[in-house]
N, C-alpha and C. Protein backbone atom coordinates (compact mmCIF):
# COMPACT_ATOMS: atom_id res chain seq x y z
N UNK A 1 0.83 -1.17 0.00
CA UNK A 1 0.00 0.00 0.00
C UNK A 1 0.88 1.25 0.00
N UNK A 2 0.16 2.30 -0.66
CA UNK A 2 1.24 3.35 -0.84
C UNK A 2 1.02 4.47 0.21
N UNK A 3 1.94 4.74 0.54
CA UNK A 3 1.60 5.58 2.06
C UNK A 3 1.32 7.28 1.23
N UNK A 4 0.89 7.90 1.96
CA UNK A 4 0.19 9.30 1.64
C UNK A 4 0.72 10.46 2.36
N UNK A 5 1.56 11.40 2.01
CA UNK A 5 1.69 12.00 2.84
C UNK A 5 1.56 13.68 2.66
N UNK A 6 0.53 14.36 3.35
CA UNK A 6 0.24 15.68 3.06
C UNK A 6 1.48 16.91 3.98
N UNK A 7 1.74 17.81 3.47
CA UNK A 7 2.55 18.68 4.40
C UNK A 7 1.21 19.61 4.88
N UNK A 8 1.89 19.89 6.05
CA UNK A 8 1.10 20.51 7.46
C UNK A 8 1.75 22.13 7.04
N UNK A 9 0.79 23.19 6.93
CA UNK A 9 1.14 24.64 6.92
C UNK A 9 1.78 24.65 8.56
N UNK A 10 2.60 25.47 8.73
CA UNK A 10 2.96 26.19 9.72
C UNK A 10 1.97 26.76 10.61
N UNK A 11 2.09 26.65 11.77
CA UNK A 11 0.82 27.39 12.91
C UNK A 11 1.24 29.26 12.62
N UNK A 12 2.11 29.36 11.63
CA UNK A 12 1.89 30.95 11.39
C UNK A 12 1.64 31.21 10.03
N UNK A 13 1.21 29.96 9.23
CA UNK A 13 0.67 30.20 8.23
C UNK A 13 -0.93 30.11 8.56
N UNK A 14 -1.15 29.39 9.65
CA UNK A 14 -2.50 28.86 9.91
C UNK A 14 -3.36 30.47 10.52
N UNK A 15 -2.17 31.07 11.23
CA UNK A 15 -2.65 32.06 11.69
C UNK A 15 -2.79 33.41 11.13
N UNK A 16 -2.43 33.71 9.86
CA UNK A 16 -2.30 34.70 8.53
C UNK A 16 -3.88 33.98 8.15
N UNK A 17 -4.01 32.83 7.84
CA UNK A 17 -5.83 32.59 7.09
C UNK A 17 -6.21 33.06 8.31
N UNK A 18 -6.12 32.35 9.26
CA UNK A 18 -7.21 32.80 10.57
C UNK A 18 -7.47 34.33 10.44
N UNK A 19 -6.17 35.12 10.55
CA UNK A 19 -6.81 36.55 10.27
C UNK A 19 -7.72 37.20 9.44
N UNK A 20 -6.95 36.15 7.75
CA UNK A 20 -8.06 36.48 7.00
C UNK A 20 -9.16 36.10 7.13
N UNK A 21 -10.11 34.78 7.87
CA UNK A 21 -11.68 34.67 7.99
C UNK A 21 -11.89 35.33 8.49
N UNK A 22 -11.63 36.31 9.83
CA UNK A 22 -11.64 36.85 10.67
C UNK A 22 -11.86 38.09 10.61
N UNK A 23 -10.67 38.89 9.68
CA UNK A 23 -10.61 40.22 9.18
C UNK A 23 -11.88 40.88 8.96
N UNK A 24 -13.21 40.35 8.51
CA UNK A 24 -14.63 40.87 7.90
C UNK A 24 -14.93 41.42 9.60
N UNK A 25 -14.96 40.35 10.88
CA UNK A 25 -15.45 40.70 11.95
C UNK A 25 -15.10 41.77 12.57
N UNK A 26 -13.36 42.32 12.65
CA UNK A 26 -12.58 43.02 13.01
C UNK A 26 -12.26 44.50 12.45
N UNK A 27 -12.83 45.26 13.11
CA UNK A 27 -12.33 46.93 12.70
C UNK A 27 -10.89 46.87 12.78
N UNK A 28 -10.35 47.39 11.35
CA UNK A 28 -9.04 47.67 11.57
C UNK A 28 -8.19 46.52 11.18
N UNK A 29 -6.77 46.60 11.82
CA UNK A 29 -5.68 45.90 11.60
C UNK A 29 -6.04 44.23 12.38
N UNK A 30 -5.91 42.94 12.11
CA UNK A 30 -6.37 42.17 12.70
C UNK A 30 -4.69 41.66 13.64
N UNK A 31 -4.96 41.68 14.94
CA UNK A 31 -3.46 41.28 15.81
C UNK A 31 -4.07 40.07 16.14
N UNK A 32 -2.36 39.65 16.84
CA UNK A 32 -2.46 38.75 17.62
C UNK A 32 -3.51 38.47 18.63
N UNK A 33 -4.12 39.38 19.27
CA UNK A 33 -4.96 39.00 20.40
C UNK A 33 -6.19 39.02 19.70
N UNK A 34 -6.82 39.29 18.60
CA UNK A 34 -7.78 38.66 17.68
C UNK A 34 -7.85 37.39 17.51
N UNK A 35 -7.17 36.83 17.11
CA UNK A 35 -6.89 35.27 17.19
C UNK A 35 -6.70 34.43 18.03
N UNK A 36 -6.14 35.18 19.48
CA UNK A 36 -6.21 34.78 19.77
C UNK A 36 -7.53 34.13 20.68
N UNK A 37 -8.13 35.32 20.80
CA UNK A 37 -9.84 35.29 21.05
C UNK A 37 -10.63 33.90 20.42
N UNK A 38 -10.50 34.08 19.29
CA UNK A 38 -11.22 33.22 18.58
C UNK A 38 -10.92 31.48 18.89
N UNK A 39 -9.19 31.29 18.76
CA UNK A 39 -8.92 29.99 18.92
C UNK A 39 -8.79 29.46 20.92
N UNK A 40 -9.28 31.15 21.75
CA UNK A 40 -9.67 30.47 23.34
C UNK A 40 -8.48 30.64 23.31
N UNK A 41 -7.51 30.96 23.43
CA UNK A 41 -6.07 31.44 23.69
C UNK A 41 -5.39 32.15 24.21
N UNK A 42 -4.44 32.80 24.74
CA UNK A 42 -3.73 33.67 25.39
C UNK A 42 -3.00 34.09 24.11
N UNK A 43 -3.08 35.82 23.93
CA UNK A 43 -1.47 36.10 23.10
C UNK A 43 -0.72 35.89 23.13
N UNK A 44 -0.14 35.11 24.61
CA UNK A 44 1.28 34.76 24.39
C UNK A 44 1.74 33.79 24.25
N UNK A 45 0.58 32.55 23.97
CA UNK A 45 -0.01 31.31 23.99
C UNK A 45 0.55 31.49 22.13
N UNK A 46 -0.17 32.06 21.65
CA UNK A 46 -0.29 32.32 19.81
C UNK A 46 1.33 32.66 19.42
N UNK A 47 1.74 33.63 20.77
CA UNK A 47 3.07 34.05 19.98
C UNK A 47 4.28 32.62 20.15
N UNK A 48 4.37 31.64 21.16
CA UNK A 48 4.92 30.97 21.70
C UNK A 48 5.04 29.44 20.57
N UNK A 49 3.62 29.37 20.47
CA UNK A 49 2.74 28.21 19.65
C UNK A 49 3.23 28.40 17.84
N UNK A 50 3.72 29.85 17.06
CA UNK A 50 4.39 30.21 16.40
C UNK A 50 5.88 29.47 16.38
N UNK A 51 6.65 30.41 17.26
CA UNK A 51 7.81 30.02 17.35
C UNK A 51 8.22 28.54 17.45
N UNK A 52 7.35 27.81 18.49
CA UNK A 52 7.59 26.58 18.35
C UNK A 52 7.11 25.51 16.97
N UNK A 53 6.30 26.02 16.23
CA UNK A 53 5.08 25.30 15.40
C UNK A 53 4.62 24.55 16.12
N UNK A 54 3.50 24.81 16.82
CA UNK A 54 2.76 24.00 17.54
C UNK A 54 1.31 23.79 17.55
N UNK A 55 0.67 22.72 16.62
CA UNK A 55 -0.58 23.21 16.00
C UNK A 55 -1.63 22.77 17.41
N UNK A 56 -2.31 23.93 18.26
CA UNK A 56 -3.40 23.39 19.11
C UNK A 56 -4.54 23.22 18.40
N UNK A 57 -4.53 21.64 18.03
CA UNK A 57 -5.53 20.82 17.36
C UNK A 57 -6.90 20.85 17.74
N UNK A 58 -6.90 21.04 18.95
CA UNK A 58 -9.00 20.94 19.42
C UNK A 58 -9.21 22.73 18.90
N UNK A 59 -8.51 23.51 19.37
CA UNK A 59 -8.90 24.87 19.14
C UNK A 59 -8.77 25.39 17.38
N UNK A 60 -8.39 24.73 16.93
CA UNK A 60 -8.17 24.62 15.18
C UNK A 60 -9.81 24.32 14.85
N UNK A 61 -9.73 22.73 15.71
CA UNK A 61 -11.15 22.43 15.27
C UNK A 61 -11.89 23.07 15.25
N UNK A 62 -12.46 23.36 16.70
CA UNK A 62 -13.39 24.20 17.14
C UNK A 62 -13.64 25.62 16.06
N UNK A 63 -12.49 26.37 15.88
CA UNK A 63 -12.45 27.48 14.75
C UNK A 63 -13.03 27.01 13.44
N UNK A 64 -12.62 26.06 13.36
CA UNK A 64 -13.07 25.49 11.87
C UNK A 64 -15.12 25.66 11.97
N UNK A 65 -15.14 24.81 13.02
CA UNK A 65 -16.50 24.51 13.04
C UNK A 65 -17.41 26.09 13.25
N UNK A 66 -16.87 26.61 13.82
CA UNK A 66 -17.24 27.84 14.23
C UNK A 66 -18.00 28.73 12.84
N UNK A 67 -16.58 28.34 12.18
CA UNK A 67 -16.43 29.72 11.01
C UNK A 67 -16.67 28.64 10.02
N UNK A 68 -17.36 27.71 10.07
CA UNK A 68 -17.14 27.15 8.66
C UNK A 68 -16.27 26.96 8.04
N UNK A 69 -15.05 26.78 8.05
CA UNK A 69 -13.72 26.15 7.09
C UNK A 69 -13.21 24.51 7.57
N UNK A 70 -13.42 24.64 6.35
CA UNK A 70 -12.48 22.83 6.31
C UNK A 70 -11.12 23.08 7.22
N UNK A 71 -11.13 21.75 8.21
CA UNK A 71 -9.93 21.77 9.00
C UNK A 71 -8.35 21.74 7.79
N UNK A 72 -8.97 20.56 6.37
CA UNK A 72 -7.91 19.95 5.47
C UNK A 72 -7.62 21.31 4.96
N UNK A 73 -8.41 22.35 4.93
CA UNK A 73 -7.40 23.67 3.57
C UNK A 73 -7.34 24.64 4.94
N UNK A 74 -7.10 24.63 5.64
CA UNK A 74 -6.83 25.28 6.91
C UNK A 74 -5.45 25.11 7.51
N UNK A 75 -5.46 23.55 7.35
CA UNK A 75 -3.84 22.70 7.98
C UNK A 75 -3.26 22.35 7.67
N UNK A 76 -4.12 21.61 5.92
CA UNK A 76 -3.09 20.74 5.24
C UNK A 76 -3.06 21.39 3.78
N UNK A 77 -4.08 22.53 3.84
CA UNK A 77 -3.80 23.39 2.65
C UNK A 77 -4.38 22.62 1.23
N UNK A 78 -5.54 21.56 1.84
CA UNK A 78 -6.17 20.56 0.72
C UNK A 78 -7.93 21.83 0.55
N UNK A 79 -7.96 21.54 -0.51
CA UNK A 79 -9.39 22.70 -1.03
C UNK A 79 -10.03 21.55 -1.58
N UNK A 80 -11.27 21.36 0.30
CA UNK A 80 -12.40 20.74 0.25
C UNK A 80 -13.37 21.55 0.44
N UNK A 81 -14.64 21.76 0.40
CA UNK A 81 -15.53 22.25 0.92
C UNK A 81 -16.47 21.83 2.35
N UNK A 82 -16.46 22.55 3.45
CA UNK A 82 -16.98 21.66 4.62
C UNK A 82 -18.29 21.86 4.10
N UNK A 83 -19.18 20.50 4.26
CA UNK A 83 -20.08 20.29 4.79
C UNK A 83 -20.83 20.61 5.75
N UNK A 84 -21.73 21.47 6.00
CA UNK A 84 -22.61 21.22 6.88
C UNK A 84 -23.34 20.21 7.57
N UNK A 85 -22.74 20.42 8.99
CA UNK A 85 -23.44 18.52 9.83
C UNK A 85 -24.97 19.03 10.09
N UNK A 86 -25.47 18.08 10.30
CA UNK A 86 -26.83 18.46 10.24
C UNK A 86 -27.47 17.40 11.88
N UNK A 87 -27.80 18.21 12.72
CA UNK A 87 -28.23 17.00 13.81
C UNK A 87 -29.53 16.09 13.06
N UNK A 88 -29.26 15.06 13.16
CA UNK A 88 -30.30 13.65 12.90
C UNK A 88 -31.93 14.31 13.33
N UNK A 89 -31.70 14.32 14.93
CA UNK A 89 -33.08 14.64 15.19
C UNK A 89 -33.85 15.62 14.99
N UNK A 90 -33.04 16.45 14.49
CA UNK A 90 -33.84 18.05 13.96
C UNK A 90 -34.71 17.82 12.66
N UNK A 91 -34.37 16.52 11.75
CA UNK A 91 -34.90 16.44 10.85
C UNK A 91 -36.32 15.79 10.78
């Protein structure tokens, strides 16, 4: 079997899109503590998580789901379209 392997953007490439979904919500210049808002974070959490590349995976999610973006063109820079989940019992 042939193994698959996608490259992972940088957690400061991840955080340049984040600004851009973001940017529409935000008067002005979008900073660090914008983002960091959104992904439940500390600024110095975002600036640290940079330097190291350190992708915090549940708070990625969570953003994703939030804002509607595919986790794959977010992290792995793959252009899927998310789906909308739909709860079962609502239907």
């Amino acid at each position: 079997m042939r193994e698959i392997k996608y490259r992972r953007n940088s957690f400061a490439e991840i955080v340049e899109r984040i600004k851009d979904i973001i940017s529409k919500d935000v008067k002005g210049f979008v900073k660090h503590k914008h983002v960091a808002e959104v992904l439940n974070l500390s600024p110095n959490t975002i600036r640290v998580y940079k330097v190291k590349n350190i992708l915090p995976t549940e708070h990625i999610y969570e953003f994703c789901i939030k804002y509607d973006v595919s986790f794959d063109w977010l992290v792995f820079d793959k252009s899927f379209k998310m789906k909308k989940l739909r709860n079962v019992n609502q239907e």
